[in-house]
N, C-alpha and C. Protein backbone atom coordinates (compact mmCIF):
# COMPACT_ATOMS: atom_id res chain seq x y z
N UNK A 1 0.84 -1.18 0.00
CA UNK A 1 0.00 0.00 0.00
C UNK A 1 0.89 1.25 0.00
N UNK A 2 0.71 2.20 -0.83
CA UNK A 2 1.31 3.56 -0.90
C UNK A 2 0.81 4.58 0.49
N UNK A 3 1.79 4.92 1.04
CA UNK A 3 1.91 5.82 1.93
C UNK A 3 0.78 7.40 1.23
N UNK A 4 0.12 8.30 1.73
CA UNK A 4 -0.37 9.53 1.17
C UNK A 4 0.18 10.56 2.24
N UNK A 5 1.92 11.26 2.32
CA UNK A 5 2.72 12.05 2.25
C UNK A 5 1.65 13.56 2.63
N UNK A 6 1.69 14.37 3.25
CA UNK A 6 1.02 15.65 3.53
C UNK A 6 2.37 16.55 3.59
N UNK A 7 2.50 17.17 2.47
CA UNK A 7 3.84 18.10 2.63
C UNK A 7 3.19 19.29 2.15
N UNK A 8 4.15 20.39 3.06
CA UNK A 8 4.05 22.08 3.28
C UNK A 8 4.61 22.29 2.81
N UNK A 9 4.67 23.32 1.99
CA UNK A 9 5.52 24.45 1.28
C UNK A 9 5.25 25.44 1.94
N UNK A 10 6.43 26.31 2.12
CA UNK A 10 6.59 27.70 3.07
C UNK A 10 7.53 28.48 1.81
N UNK A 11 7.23 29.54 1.58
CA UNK A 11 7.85 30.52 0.23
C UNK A 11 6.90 31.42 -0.14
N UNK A 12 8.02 32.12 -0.88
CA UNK A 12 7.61 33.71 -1.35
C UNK A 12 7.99 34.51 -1.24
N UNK A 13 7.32 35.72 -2.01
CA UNK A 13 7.95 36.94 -0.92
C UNK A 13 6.71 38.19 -0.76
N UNK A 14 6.78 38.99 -0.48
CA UNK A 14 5.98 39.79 -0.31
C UNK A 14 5.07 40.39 -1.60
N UNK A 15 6.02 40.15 -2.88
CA UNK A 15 5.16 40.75 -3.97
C UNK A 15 4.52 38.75 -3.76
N UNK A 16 2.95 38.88 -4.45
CA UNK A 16 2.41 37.69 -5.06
C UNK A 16 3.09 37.55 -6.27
N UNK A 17 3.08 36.20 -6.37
CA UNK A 17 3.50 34.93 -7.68
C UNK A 17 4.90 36.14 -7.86
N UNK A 18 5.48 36.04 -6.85
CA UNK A 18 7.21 36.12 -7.29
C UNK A 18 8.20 34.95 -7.18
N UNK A 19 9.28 34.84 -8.13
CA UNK A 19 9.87 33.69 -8.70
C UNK A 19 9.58 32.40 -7.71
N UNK A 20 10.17 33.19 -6.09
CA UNK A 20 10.09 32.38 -4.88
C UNK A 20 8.88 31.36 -5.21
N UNK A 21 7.85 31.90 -5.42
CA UNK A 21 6.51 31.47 -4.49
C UNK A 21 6.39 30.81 -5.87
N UNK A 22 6.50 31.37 -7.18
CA UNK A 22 6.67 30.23 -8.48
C UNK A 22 7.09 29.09 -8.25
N UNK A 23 8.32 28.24 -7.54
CA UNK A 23 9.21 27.97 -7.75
C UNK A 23 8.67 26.45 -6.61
N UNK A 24 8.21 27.10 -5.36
CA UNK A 24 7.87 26.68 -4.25
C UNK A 24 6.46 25.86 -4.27
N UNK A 25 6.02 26.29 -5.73
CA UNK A 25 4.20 26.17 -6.30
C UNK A 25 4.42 24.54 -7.42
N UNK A 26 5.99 25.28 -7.94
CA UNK A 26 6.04 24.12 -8.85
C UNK A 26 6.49 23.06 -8.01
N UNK A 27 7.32 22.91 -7.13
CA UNK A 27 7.76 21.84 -6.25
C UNK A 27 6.90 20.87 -5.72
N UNK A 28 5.81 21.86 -5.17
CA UNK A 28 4.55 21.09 -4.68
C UNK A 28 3.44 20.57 -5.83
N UNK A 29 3.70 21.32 -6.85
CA UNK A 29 3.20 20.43 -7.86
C UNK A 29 3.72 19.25 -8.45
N UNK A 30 4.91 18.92 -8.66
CA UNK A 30 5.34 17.86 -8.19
C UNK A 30 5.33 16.55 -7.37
N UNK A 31 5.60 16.87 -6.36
CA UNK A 31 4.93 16.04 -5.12
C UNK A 31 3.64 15.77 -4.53
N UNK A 32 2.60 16.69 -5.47
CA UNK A 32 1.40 16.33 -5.51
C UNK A 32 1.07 15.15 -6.87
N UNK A 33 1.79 15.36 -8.14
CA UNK A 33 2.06 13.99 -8.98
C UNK A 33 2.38 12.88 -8.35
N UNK A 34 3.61 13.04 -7.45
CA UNK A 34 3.77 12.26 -6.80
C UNK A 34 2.93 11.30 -5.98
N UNK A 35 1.98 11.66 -5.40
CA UNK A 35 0.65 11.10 -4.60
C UNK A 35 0.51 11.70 -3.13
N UNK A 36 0.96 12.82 -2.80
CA UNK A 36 1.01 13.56 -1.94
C UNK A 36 0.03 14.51 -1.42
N UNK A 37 -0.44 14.98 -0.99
CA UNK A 37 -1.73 15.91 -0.25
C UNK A 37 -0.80 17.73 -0.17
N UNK A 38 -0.86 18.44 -0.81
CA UNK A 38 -0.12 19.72 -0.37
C UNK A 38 -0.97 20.49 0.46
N UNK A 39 0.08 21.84 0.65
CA UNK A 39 -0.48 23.11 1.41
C UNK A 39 0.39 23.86 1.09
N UNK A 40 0.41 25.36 0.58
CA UNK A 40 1.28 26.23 0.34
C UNK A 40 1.73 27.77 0.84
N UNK A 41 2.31 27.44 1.93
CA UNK A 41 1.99 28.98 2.66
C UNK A 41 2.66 30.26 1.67
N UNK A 42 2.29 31.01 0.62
CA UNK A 42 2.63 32.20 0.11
C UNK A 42 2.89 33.20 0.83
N UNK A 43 3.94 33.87 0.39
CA UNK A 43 4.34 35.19 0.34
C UNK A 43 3.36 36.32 1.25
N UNK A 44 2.27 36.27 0.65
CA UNK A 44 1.56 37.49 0.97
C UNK A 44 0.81 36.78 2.57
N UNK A 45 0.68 35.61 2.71
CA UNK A 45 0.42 34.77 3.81
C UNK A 45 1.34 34.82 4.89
N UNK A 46 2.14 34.49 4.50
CA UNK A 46 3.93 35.07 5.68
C UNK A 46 4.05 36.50 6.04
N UNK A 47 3.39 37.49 5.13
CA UNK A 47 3.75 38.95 5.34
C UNK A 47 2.60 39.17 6.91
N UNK A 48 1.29 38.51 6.83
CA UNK A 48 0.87 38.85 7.48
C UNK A 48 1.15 38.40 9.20
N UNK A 49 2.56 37.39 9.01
CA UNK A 49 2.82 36.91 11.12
C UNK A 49 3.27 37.94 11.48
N UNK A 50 2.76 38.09 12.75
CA UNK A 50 3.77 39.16 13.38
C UNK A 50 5.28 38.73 13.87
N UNK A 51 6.27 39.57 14.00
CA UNK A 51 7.70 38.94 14.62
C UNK A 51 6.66 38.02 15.48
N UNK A 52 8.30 36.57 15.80
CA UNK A 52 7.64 35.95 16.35
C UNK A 52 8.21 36.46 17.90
N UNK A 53 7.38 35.65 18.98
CA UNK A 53 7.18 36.63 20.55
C UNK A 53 7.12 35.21 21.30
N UNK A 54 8.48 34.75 21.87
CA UNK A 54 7.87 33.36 22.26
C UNK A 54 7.26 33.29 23.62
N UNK A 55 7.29 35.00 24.71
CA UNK A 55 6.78 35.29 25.27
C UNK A 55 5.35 35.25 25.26
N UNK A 56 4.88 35.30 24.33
CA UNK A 56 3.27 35.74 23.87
C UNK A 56 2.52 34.69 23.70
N UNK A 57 1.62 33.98 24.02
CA UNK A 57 1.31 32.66 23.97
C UNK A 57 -0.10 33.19 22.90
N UNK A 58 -0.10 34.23 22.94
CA UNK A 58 -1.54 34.81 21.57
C UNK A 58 -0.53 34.41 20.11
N UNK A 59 -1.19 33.47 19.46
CA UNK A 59 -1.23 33.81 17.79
C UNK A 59 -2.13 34.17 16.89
N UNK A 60 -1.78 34.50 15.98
CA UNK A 60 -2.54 35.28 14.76
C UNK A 60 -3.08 33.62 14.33
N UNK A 61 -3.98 34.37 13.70
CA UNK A 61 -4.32 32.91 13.06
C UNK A 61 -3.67 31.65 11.77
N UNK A 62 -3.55 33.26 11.25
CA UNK A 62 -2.16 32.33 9.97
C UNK A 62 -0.90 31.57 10.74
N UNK A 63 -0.39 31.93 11.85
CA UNK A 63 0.59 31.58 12.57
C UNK A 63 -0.10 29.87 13.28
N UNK A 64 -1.49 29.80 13.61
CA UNK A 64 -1.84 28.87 14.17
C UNK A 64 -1.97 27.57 13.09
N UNK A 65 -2.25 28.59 11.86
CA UNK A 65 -2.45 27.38 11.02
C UNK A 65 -1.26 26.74 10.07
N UNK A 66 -0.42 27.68 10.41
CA UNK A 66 1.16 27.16 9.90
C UNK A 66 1.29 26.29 10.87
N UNK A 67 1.65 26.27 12.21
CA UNK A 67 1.52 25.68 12.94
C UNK A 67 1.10 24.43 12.80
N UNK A 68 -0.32 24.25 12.52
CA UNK A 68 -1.03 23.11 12.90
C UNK A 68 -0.58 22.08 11.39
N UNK A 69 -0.29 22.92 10.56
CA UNK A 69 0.09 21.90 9.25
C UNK A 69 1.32 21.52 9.23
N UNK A 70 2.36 22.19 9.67
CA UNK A 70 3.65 21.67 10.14
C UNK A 70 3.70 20.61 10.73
N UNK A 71 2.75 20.33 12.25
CA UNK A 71 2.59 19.09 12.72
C UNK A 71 2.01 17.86 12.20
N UNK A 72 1.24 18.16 11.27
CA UNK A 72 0.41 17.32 9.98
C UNK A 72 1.83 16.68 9.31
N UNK A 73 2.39 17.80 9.14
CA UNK A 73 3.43 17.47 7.53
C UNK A 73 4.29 15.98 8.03
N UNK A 74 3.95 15.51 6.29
CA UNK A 74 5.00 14.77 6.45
C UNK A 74 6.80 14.74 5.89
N UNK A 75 6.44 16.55 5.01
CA UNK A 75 7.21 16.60 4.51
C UNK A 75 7.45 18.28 4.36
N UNK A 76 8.26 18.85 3.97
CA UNK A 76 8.53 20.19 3.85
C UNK A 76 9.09 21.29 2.56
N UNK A 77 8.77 21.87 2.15
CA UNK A 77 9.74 22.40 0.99
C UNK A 77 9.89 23.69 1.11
N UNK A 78 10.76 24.74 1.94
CA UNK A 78 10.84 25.91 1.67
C UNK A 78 11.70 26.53 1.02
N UNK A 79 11.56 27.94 0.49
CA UNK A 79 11.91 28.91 -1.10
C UNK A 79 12.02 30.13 -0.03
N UNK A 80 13.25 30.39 -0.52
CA UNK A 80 13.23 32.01 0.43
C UNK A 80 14.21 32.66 -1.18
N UNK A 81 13.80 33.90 -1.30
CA UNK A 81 14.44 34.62 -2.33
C UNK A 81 16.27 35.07 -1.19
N UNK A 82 17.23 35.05 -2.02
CA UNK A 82 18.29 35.32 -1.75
C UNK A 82 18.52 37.25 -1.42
N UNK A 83 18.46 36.94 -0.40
CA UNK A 83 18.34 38.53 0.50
C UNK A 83 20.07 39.15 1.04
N UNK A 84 20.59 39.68 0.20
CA UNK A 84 21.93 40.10 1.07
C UNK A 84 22.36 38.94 1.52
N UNK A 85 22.59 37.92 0.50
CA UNK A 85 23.56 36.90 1.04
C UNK A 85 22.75 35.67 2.32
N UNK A 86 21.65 36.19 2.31
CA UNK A 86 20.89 34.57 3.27
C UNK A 86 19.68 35.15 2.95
N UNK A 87 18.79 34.13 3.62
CA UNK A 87 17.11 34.23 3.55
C UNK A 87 16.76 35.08 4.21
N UNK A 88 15.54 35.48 3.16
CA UNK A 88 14.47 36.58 3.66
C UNK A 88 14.26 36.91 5.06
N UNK A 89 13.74 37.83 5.83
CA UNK A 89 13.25 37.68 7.02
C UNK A 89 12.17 37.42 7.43
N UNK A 90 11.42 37.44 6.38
CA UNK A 90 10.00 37.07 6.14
C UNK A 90 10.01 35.41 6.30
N UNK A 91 10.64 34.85 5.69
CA UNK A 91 10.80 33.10 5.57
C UNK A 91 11.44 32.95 7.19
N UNK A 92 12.87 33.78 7.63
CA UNK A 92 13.36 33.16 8.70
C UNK A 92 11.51 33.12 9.70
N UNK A 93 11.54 34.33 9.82
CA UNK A 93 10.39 34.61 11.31
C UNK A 93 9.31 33.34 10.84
N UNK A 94 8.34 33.20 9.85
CA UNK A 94 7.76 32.08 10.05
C UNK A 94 8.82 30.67 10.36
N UNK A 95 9.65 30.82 9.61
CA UNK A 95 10.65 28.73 10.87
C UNK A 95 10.22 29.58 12.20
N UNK A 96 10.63 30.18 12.73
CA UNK A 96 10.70 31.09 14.10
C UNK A 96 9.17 29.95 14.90
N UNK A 97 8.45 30.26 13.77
CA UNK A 97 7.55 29.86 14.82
C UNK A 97 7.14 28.47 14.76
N UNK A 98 8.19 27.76 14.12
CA UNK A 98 8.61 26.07 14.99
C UNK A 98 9.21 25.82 16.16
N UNK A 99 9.42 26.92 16.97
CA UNK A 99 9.70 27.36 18.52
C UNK A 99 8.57 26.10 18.86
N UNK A 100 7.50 27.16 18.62
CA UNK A 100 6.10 26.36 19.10
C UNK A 100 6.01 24.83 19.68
N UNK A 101 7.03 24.12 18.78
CA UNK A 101 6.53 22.55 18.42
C UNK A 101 7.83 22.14 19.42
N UNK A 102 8.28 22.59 20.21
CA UNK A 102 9.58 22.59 21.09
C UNK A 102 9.37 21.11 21.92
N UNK A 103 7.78 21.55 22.52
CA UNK A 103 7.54 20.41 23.26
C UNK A 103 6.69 19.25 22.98
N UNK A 104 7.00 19.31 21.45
CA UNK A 104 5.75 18.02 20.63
C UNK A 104 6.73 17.00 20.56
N UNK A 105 5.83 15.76 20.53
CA UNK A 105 6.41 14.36 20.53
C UNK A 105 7.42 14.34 19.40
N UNK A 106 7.30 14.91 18.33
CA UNK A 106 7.81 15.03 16.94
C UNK A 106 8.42 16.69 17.17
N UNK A 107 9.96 16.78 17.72
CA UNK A 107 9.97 18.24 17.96
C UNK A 107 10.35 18.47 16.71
N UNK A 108 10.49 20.26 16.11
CA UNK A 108 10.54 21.11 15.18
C UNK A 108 10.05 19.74 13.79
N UNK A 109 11.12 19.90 13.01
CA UNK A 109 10.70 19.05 12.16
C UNK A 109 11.36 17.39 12.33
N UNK A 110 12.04 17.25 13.22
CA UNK A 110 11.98 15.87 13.48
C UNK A 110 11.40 14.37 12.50
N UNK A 111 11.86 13.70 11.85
CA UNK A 111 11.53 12.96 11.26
C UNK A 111 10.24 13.00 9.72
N UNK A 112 11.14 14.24 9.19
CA UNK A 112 10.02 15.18 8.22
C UNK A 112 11.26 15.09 7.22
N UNK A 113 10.93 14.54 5.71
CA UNK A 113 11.85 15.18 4.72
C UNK A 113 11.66 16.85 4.18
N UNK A 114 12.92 17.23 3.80
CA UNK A 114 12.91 18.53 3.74
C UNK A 114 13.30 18.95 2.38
N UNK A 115 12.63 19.84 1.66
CA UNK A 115 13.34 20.29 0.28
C UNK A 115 13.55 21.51 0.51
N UNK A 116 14.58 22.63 0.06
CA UNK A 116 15.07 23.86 0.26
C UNK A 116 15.27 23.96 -1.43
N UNK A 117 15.00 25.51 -1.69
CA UNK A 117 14.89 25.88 -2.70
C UNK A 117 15.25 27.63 -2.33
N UNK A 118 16.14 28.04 -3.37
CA UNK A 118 16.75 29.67 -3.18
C UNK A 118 16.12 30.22 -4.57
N UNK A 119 16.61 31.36 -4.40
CA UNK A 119 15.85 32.36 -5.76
C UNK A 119 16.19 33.51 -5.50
N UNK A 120 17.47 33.91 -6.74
CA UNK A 120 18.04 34.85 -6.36
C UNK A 120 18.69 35.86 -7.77
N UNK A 121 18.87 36.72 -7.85
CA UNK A 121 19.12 37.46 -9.45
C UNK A 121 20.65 37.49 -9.13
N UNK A 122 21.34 35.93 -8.99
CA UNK A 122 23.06 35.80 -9.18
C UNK A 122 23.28 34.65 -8.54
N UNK A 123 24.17 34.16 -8.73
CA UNK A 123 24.42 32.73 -8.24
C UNK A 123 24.95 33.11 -6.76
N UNK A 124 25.24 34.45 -6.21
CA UNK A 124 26.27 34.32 -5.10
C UNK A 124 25.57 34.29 -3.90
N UNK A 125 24.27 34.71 -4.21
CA UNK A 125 22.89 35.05 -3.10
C UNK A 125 22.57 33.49 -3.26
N UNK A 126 22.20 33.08 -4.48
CA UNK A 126 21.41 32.03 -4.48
C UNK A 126 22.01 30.89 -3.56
N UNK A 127 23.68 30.46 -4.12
CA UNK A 127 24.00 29.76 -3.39
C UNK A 127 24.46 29.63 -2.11
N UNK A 128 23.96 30.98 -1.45
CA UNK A 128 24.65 31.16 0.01
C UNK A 128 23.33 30.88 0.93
N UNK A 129 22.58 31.70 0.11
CA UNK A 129 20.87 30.83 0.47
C UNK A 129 20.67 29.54 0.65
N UNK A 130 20.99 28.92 -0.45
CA UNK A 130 20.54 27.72 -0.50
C UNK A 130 21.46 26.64 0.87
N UNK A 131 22.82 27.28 1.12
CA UNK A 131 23.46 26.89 2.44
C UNK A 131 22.69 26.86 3.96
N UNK A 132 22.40 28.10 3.88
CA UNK A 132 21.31 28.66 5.05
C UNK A 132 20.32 27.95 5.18
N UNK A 133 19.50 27.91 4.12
CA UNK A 133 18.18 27.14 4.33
C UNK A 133 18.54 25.92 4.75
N UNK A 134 19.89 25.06 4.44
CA UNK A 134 20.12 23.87 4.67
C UNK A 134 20.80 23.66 6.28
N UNK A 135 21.49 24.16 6.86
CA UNK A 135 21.84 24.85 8.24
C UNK A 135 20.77 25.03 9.00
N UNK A 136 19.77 25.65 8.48
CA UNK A 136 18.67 25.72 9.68
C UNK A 136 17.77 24.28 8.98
N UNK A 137 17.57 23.66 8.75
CA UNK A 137 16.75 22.20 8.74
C UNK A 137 17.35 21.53 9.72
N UNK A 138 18.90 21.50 9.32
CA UNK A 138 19.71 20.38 10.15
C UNK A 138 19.59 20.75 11.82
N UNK A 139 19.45 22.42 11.96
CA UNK A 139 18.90 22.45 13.57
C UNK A 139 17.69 22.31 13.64
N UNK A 140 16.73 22.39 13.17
CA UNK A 140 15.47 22.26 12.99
C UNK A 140 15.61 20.06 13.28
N UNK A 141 15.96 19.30 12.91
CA UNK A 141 16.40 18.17 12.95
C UNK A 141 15.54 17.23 12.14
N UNK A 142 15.59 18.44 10.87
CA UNK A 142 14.79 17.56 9.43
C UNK A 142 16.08 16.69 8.39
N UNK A 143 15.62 16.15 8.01
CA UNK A 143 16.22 15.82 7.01
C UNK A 143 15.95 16.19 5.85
N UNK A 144 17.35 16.98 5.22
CA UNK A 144 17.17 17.57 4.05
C UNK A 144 17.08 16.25 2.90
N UNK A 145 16.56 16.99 1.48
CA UNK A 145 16.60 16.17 0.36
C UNK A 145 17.86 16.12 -0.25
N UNK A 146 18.73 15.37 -1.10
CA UNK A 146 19.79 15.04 -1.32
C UNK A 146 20.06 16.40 -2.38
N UNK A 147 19.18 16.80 -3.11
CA UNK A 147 19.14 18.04 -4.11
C UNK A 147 18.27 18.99 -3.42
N UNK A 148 18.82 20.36 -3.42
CA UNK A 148 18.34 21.49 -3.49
C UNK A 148 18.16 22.60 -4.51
N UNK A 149 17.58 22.85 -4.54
CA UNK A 149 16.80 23.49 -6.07
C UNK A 149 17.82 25.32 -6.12
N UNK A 150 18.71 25.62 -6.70
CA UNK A 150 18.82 27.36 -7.01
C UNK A 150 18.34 27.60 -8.08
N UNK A 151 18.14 28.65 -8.63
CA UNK A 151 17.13 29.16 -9.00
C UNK A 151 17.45 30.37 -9.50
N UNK A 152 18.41 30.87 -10.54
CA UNK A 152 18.73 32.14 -10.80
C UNK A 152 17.96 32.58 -11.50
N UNK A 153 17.31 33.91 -11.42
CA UNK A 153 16.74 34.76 -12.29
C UNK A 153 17.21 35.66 -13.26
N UNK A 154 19.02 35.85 -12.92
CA UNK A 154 19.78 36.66 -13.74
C UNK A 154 19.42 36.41 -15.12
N UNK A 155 19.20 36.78 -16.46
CA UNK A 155 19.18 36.30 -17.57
C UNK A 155 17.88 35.17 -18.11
N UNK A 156 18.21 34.79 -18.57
CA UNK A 156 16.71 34.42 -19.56
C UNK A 156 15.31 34.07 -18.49
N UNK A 157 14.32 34.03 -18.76
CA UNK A 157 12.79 33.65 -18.20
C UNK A 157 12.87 32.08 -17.53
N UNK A 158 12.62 31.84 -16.43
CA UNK A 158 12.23 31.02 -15.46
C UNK A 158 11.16 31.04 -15.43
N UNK A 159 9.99 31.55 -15.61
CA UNK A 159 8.69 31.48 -15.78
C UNK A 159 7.84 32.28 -16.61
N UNK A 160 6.71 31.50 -16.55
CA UNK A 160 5.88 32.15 -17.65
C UNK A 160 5.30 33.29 -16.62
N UNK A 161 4.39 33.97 -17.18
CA UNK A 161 3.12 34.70 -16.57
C UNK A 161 2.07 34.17 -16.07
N UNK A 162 1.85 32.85 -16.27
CA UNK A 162 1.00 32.19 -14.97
C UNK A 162 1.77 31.48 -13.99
N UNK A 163 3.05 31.25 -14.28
CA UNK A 163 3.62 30.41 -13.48
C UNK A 163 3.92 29.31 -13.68
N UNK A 164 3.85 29.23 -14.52
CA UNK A 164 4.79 27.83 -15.64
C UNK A 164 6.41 27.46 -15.47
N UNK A 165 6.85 26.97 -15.36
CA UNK A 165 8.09 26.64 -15.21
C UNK A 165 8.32 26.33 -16.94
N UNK A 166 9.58 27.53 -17.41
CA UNK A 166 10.09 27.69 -18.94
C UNK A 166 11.23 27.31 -19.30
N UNK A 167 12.12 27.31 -18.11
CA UNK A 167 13.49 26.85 -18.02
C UNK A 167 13.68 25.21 -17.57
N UNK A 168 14.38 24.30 -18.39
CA UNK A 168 14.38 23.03 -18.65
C UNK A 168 14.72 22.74 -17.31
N UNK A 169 16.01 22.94 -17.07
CA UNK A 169 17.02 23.10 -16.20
C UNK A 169 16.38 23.03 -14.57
N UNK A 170 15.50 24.72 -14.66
CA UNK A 170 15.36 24.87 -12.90
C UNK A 170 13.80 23.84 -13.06
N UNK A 171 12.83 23.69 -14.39
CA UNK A 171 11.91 22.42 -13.71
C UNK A 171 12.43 21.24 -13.35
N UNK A 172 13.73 20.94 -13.97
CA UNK A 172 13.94 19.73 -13.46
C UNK A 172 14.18 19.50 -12.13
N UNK A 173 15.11 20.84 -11.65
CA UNK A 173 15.48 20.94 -10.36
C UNK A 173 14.33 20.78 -9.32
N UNK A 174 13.55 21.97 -9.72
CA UNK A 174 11.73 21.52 -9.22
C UNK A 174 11.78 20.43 -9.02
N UNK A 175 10.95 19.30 -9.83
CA UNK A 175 10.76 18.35 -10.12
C UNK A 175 11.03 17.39 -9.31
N UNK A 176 12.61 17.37 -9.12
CA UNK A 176 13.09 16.19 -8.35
C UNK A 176 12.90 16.82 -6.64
N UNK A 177 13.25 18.01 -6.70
CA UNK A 177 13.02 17.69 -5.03
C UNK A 177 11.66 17.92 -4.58
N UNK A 178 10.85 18.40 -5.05
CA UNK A 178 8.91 18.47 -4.96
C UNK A 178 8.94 16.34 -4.39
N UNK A 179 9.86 15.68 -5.93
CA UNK A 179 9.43 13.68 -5.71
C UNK A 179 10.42 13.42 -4.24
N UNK A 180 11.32 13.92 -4.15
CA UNK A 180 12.31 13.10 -3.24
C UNK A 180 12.13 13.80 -1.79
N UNK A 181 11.06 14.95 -1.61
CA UNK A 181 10.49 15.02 -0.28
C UNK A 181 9.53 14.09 -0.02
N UNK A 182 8.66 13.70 -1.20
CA UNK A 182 7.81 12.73 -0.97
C UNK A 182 8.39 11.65 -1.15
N UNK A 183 9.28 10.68 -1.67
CA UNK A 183 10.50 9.68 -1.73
C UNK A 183 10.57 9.26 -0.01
N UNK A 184 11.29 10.47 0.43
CA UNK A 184 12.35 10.48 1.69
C UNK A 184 10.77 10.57 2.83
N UNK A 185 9.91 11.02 2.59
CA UNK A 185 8.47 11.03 3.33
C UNK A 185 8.36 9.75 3.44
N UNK A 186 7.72 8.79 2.44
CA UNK A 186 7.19 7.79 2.85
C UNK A 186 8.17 7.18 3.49
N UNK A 187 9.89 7.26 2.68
CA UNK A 187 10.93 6.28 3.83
C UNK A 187 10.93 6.04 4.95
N UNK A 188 9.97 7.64 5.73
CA UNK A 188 10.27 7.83 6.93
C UNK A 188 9.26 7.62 7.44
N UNK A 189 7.71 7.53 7.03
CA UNK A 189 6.72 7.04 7.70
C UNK A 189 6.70 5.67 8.02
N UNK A 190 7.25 4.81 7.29
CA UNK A 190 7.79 3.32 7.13
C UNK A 190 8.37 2.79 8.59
N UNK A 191 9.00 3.86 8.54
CA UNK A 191 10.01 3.10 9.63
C UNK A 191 9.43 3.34 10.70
């Protein structure tokens, strides 16, 4: 019997359908081929947490429901656009609020495959991103996917105007880590 995988995507950025949240859309489209159940927290969805306050036991509601699907997930894929050399602050503060899950049986992401994906206009952001995002999983105590997706925007079209993936190259990159969160998912529900 096939495992049915529930993986989150967390990406974007503050403008809607920017490369990020493209990129993060195609992944999970992917892993929804795959046989997977998604959820996609966007850009304009992240703009609205407040810093996180681990003092504050009040959350917003978007914060509760990131929350509550994180603990669902069986799997993860986040896209942060390449900001001055690391991720957004918008992407860090929502992880922020895997604080939350500190004292769950399954802490932060604990036994969750992870896909990381950067997006950045130069390879030097992208790939310093794509480090970062991988650094905080491993404290987070996910397991990353063996490929991580960069994502340069410098030079020719990466996407269409609906959000098509145009570039051979970064769908493939898509592609495989959207399957090998859900891959490394079921490995891990298995066991």
């Amino acid at each position: 019997m096939t495992q049915t995988p529930h993986i989150v995507g967390i990406g974007g950025t503050t403008r809607a359908n920017s490369s990020t949240e493209k990129a993060v859309a195609a992944a999970l489209a992917a892993a929804a081929d795959a046989g997977a159940t998604t959820v996609h927290f966007t850009g304009p969805e992240l703009a609205e947490l407040p810093h996180y306050a681990p003092e504050d036991p009040v959350r917003h509601p978007t914060a509760e429901r990131l929350v509550k699907e994180l603990r669902a997930a069986d799997g993860i894929i986040i896209g942060s656009p390449g900001y001055h050399g690391s991720i957004s602050g918008m992407i860090k503060n929502a992880l922020d609020y895997t604080e939350d899950m500190r004292d769950d049986e399954r802490v932060y992401f604990e036994g969750r495959a992870v896909g990381v994906i950067a997006t950045g206009y130069g390879w030097q952001g992208v790939v310093a991103t794509l480090a970062t995002l991988r650094q905080i999983v491993h404290a987070l105590r996910g397991y990353p996917t063996p490929l991580g997706a960069g994502i340069n925007s410098l030079g020719d079209a990466v996407f269409d105007a609906e959000g098509n993936v145009v570039d051979e190259k970064a769908g493939t990159q898509l592609a495989v880590v959207g399957t090998e969160v859900v891959d490394l998912a079921r490995a891990l529900i298995r066991r």
